[in-house]
N, C-alpha and C. Protein backbone atom coordinates (compact mmCIF):
# COMPACT_ATOMS: atom_id res chain seq x y z
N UNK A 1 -27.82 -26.21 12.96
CA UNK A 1 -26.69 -26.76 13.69
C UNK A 1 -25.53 -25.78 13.65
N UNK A 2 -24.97 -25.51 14.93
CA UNK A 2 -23.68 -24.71 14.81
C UNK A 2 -24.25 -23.35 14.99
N UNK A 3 -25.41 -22.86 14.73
CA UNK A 3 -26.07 -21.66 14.95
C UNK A 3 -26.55 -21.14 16.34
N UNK A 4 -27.21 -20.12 16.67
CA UNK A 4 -27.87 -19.88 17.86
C UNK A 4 -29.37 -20.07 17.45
N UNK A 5 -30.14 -20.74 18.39
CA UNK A 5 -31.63 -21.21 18.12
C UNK A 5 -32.15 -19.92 18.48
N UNK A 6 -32.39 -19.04 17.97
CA UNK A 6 -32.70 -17.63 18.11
C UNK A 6 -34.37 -17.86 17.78
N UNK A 7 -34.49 -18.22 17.15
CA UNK A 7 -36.30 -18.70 17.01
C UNK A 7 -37.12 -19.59 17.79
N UNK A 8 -36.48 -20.17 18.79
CA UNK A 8 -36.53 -21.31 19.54
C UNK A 8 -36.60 -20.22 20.67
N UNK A 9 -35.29 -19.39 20.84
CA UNK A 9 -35.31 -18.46 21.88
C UNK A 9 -36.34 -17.34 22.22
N UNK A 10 -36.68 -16.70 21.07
CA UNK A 10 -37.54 -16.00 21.03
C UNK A 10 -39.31 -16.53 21.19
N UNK A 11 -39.21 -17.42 20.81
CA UNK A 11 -41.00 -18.37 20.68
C UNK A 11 -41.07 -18.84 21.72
N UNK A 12 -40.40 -19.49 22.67
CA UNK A 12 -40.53 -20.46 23.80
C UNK A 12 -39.40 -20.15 24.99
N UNK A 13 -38.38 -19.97 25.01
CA UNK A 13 -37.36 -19.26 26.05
C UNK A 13 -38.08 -17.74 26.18
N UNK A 14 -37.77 -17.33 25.74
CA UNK A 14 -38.00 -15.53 25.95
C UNK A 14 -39.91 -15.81 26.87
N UNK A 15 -40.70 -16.25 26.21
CA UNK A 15 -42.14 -16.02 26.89
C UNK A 15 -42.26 -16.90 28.23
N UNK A 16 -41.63 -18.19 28.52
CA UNK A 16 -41.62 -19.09 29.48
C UNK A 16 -40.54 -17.86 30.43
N UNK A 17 -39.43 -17.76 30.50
CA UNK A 17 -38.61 -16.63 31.66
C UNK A 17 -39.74 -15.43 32.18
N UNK A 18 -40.32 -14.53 30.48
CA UNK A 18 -41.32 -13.37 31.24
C UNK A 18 -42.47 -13.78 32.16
N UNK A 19 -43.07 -15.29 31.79
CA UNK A 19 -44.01 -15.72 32.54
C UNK A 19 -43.77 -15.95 34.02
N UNK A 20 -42.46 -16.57 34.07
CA UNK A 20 -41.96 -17.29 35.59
C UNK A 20 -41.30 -15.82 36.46
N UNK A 21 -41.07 -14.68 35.45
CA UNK A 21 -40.16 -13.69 36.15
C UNK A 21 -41.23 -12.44 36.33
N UNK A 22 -41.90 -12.16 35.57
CA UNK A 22 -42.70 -10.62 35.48
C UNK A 22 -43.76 -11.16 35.99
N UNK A 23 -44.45 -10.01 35.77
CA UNK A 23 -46.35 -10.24 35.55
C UNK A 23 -46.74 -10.21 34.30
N UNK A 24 -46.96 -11.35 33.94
CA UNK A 24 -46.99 -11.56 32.60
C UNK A 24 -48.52 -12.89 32.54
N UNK A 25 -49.10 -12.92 31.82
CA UNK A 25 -50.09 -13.99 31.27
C UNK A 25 -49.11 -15.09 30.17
N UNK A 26 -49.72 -16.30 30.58
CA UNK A 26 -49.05 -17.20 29.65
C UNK A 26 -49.69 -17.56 28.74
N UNK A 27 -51.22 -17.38 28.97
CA UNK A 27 -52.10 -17.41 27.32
C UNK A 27 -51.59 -17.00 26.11
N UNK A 28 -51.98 -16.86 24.82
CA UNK A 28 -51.27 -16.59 23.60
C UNK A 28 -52.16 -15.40 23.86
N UNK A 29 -53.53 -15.58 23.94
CA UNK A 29 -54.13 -13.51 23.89
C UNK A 29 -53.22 -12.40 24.82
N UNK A 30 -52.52 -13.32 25.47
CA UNK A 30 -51.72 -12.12 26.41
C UNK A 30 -50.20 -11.68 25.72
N UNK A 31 -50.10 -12.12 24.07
CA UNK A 31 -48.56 -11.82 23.61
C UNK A 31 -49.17 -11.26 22.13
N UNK A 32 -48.29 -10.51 21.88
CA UNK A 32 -48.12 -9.28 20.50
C UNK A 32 -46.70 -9.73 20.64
N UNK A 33 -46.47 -9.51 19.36
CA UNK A 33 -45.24 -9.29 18.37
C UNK A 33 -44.94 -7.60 18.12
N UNK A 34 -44.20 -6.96 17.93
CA UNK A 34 -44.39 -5.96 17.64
C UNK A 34 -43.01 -5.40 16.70
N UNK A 35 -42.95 -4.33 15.86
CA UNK A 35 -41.76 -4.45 14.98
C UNK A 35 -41.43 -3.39 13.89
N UNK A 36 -40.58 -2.66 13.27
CA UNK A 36 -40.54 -1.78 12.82
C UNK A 36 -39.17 -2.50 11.60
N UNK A 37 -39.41 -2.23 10.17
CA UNK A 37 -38.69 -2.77 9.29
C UNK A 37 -38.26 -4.20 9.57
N UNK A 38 -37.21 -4.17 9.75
CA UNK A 38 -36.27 -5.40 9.84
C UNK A 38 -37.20 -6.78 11.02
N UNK A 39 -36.97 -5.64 12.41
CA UNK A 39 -38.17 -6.17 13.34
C UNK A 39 -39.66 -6.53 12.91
N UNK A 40 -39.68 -5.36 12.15
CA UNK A 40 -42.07 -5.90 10.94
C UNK A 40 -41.44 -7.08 10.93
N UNK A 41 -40.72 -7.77 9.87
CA UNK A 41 -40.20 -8.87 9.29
C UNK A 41 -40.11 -9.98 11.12
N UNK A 42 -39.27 -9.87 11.74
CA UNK A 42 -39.18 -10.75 12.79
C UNK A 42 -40.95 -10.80 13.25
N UNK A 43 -41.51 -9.75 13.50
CA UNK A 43 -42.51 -9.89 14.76
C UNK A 43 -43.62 -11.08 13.79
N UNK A 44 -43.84 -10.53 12.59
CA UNK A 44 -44.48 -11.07 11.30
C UNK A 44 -44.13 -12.82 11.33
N UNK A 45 -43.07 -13.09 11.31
CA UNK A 45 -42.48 -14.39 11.17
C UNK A 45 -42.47 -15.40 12.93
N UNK A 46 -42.19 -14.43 13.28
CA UNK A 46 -42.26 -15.34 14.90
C UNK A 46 -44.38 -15.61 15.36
N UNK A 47 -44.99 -14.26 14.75
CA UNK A 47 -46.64 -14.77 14.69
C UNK A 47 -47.34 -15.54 14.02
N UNK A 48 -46.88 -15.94 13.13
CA UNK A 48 -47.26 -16.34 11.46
C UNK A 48 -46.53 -17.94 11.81
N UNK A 49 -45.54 -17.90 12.44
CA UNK A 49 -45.26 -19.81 12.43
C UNK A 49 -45.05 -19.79 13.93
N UNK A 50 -45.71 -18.98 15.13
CA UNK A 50 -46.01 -19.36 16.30
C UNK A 50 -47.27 -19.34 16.61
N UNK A 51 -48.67 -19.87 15.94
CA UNK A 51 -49.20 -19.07 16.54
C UNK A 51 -49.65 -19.49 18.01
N UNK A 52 -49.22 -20.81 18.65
CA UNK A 52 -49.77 -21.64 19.44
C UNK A 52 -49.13 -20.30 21.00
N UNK A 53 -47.97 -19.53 20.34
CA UNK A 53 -47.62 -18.69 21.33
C UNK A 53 -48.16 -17.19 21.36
N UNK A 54 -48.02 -16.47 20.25
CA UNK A 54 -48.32 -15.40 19.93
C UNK A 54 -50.04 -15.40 19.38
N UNK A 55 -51.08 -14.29 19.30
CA UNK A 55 -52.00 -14.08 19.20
C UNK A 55 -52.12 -13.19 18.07
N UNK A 56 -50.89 -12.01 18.29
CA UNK A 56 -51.03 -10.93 17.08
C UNK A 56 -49.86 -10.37 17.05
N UNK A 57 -49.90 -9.74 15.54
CA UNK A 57 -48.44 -9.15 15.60
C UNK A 57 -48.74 -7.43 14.92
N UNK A 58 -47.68 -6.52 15.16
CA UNK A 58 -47.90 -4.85 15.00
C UNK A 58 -46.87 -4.80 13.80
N UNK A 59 -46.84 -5.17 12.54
CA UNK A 59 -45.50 -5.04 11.16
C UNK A 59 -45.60 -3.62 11.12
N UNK A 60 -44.59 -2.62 11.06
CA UNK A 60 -44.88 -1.41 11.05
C UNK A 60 -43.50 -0.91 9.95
N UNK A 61 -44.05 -0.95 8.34
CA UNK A 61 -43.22 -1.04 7.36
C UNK A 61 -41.89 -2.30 7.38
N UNK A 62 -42.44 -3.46 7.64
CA UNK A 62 -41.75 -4.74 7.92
C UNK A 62 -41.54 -5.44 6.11
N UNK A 63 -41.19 -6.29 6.61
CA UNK A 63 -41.20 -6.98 5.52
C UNK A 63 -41.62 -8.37 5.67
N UNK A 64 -42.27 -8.93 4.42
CA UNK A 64 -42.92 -10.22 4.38
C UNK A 64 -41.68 -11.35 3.73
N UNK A 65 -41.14 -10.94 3.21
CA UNK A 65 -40.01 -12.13 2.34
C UNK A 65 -38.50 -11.61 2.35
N UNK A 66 -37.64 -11.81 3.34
CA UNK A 66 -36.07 -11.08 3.65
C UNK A 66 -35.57 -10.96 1.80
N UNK A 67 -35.10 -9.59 2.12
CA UNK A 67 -34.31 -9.56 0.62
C UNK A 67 -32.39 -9.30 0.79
N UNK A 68 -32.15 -10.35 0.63
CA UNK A 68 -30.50 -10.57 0.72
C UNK A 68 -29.98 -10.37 -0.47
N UNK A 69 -30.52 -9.55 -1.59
CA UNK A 69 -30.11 -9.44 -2.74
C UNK A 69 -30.70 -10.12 -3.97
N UNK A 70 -30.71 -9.67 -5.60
CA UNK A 70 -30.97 -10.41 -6.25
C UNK A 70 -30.35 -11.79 -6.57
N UNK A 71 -29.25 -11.41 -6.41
CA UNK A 71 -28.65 -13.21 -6.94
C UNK A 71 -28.98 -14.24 -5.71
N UNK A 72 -29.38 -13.89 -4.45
CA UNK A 72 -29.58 -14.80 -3.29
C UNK A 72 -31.07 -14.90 -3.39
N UNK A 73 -31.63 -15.71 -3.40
CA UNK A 73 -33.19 -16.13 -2.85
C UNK A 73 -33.14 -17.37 -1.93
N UNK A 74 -32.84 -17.02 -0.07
CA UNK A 74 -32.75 -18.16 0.32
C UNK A 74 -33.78 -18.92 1.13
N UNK A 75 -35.28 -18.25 0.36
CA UNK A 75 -36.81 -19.17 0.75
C UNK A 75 -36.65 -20.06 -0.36
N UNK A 76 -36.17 -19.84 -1.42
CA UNK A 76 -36.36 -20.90 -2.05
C UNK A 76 -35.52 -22.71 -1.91
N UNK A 77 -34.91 -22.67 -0.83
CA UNK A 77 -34.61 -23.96 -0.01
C UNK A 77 -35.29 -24.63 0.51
N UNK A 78 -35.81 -26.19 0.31
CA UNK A 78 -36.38 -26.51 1.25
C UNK A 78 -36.61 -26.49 2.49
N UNK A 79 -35.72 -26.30 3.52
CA UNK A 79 -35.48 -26.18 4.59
C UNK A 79 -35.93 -24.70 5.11
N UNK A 80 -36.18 -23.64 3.97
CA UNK A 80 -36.54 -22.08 4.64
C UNK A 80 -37.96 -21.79 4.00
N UNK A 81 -38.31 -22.66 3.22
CA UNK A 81 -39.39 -22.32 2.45
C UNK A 81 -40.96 -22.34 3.82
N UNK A 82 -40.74 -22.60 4.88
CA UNK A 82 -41.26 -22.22 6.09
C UNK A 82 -41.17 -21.15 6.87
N UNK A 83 -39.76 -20.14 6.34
CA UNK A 83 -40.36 -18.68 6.35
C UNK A 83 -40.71 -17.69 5.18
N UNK A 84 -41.56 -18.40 4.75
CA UNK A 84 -42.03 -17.85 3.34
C UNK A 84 -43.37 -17.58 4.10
N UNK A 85 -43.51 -15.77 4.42
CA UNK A 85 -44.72 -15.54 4.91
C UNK A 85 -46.00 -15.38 3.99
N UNK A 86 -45.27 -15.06 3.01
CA UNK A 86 -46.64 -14.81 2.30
C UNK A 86 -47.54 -16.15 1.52
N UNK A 87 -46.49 -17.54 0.99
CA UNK A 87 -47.19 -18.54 1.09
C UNK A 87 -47.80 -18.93 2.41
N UNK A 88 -47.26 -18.71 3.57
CA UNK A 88 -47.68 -19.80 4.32
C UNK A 88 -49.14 -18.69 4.80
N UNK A 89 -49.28 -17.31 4.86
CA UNK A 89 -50.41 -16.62 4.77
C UNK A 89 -51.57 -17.25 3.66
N UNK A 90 -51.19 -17.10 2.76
CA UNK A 90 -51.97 -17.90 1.39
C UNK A 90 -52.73 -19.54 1.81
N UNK A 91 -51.29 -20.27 1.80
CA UNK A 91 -51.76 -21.63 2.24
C UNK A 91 -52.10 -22.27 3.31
N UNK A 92 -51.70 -21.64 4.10
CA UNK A 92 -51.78 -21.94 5.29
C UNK A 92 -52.35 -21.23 6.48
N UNK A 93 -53.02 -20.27 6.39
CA UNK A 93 -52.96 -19.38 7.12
C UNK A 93 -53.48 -19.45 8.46
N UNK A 94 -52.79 -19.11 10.01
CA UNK A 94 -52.93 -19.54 11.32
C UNK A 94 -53.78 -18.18 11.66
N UNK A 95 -54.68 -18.69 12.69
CA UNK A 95 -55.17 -17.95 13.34
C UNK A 95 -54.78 -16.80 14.12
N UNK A 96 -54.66 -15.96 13.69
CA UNK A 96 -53.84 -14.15 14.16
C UNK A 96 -54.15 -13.43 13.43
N UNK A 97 -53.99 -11.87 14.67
CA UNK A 97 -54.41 -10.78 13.76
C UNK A 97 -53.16 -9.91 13.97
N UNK A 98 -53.16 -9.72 12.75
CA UNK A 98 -51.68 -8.51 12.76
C UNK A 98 -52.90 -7.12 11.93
N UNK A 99 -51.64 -5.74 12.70
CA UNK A 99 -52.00 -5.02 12.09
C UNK A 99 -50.76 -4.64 11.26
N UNK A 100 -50.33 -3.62 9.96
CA UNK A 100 -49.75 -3.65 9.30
C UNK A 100 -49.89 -2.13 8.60
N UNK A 101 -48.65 -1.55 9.00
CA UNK A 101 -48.42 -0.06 8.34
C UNK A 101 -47.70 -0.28 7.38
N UNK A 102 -48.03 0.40 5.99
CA UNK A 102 -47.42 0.57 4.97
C UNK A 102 -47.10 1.58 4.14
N UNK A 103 -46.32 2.25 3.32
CA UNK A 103 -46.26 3.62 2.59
C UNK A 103 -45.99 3.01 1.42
N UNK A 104 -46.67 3.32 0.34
CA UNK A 104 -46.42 2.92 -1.16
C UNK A 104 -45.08 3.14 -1.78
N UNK A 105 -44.49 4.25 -1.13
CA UNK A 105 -43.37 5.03 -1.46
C UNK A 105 -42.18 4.38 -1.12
N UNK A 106 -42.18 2.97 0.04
CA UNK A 106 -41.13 2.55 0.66
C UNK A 106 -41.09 1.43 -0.53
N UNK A 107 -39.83 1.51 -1.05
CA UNK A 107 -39.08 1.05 -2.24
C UNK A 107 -38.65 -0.57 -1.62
N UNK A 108 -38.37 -0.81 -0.40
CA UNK A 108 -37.88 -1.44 0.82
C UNK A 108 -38.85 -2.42 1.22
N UNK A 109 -39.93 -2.19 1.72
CA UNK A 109 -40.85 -2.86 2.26
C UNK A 109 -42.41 -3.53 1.44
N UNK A 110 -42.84 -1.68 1.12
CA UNK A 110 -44.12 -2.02 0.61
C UNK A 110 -43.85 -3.30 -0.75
N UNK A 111 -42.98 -3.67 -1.65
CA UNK A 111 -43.56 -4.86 -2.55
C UNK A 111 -43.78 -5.80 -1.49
N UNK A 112 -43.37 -6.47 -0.68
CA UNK A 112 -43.72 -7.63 0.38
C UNK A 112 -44.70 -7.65 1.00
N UNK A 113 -44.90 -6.43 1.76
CA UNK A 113 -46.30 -5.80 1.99
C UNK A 113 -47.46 -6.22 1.37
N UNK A 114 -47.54 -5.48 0.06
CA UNK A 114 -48.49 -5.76 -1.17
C UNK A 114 -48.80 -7.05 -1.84
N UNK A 115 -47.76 -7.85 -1.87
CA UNK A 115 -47.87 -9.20 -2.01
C UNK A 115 -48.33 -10.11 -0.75
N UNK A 116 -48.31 -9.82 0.25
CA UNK A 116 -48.65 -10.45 1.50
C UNK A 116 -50.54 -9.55 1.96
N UNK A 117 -50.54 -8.86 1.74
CA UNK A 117 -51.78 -8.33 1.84
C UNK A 117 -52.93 -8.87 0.52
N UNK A 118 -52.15 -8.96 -0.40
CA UNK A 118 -52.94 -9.65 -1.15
C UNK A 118 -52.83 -11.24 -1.36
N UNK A 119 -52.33 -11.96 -0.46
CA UNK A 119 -52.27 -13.34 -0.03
C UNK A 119 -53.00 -13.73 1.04
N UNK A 120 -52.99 -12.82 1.85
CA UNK A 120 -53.70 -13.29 3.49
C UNK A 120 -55.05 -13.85 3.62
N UNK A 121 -55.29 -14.92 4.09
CA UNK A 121 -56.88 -15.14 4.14
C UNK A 121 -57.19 -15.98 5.39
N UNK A 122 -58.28 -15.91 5.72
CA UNK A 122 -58.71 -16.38 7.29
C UNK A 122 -58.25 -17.59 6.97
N UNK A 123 -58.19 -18.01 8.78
CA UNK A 123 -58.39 -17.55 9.78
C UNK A 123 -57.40 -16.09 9.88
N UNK A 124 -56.21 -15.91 9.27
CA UNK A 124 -55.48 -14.58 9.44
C UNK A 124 -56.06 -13.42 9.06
N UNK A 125 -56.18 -12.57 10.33
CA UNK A 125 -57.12 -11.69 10.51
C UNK A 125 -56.20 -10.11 10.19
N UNK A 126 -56.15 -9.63 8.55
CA UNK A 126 -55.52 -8.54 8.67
C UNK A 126 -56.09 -6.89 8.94
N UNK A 127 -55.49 -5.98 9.55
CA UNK A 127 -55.97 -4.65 9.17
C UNK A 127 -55.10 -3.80 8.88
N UNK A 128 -54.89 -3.05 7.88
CA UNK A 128 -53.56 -2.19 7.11
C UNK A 128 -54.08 -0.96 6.84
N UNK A 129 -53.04 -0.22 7.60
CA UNK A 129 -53.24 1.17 6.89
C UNK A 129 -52.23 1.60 5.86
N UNK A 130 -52.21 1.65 4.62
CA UNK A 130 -51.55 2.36 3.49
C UNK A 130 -51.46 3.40 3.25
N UNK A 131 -50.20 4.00 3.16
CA UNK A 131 -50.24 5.42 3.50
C UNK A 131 -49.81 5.69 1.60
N UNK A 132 -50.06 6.62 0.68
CA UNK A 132 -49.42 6.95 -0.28
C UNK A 132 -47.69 7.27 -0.46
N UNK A 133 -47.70 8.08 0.58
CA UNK A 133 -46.08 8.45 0.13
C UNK A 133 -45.18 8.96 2.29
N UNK A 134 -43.74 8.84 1.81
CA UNK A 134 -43.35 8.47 2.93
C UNK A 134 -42.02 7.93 2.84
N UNK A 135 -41.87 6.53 1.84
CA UNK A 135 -40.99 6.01 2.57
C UNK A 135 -40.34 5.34 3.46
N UNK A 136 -39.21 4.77 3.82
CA UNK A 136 -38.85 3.65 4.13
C UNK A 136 -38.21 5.06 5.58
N UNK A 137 -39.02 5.34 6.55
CA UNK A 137 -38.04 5.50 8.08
C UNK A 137 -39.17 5.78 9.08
N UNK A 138 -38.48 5.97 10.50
CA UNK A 138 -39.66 5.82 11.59
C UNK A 138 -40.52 7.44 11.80
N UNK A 139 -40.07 8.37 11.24
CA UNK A 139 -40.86 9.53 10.75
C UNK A 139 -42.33 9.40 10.23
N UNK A 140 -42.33 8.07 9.84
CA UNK A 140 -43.42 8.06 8.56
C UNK A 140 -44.77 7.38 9.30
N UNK A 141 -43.84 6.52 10.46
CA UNK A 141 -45.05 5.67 10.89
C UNK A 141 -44.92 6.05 12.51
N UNK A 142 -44.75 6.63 12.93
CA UNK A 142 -44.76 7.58 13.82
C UNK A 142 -46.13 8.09 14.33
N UNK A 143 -46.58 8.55 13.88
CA UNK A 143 -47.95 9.13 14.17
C UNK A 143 -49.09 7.90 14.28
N UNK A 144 -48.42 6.78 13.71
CA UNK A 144 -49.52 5.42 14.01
C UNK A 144 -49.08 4.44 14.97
N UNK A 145 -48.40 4.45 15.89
CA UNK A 145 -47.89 3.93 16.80
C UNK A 145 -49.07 3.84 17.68
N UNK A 146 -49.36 5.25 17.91
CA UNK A 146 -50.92 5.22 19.13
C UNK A 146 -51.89 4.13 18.68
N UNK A 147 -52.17 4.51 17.57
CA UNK A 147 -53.89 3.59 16.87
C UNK A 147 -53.19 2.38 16.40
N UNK A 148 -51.72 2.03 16.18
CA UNK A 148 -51.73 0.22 16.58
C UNK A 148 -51.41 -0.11 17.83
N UNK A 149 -51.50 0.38 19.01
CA UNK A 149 -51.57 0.20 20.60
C UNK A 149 -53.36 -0.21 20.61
N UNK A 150 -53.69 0.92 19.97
CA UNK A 150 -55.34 1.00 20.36
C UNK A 150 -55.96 -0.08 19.93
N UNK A 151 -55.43 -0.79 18.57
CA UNK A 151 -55.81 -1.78 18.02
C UNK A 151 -55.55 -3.01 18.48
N UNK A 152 -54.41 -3.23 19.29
CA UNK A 152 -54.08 -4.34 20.17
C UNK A 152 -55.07 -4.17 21.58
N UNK A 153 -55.35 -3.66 22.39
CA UNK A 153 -56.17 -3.46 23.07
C UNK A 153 -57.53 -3.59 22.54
N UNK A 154 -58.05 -3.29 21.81
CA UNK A 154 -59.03 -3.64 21.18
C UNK A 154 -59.59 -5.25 20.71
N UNK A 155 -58.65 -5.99 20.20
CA UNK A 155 -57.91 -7.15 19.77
C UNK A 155 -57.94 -7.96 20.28
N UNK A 156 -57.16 -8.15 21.52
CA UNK A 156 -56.76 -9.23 22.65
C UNK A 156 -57.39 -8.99 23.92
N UNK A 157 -57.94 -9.97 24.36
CA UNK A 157 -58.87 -9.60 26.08
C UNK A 157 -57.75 -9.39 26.73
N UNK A 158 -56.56 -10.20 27.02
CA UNK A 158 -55.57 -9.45 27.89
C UNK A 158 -55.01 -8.01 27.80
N UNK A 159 -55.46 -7.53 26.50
CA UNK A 159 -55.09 -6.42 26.44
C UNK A 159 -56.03 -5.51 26.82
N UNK A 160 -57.19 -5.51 27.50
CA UNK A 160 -58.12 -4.49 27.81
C UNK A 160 -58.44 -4.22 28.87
N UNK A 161 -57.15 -3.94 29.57
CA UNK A 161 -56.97 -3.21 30.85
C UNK A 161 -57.65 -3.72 32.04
């Protein structure tokens, strides 16, 4: 309340306009998420509790659990404990396939990563490439941009040209 329904906007406004305005498919195989840090974290969270819209999502050094600091933990509210990706991967897990770039080295991302990769279980369909060292910037995941295109095409029938 008092906020902008930005999740509302993004899940159901944003795909209903591209459908009625572009050339666009309204099936869920015809939508990816896609996302880099901050965005991994959005595309991750809008696939993971949409999936009736989205099919798959591209986390590309994202994050699985927002970190607002140590003294703040605000999944632990009832009311947010529904973007808790890596339980609701664990317990719940919806039918989607994300792919998921990671560098061990990113101080930033990879613990969420690692904890969410080792939570995921079908129907959530993961594939991750882990890189050793790297770091938290778009230098790093750069060179995998192509082969998670290739992997969405691969993935989704709307995506195969």
């Amino acid at each position: 309340r008092g906020h902008p329904p930005t999740d509302a906007w993004l899940s159901r406004v944003v795909p209903r306009w591209a459908v009625a305005h572009l050339h666009t498919r309204a099936e869920r195989s015809a939508w990816v998420t896609y996302g880099y840090s901050y965005g991994g974290w959005c595309a991750a969270s809008l696939t993971l509790r949409h999936p009736d819209v989205f099919a798959a999502a591209v986390v590309l050094e994202g994050y699985f659990e927002p970190d607002f600091g140590a003294a703040y933990e605000p999944l632990r509210t009832p009311q947010l404990r529904a973007y808790d990706l890596i339980a609701l991967a664990h317990d719940h897990p919806p039918p989607v396939a994300m792919w998921i770039f990671a560098s061990r080295q990113d101080s930033l991302s990879y613990p969420t990563t690692a904890r969410f990769l080792a939570a995921a279980r079908s129907p959530t369909s993961v594939t991750a490439t882990v890189v050793p060292t790297g770091g938290h910037r778009t230098s790093v995941f750069e060179a995998f941009a192509g082969p998670a295109w290739s992997w969405v095409a691969r993935t989704l029938p709307a995506f195969h040209g």
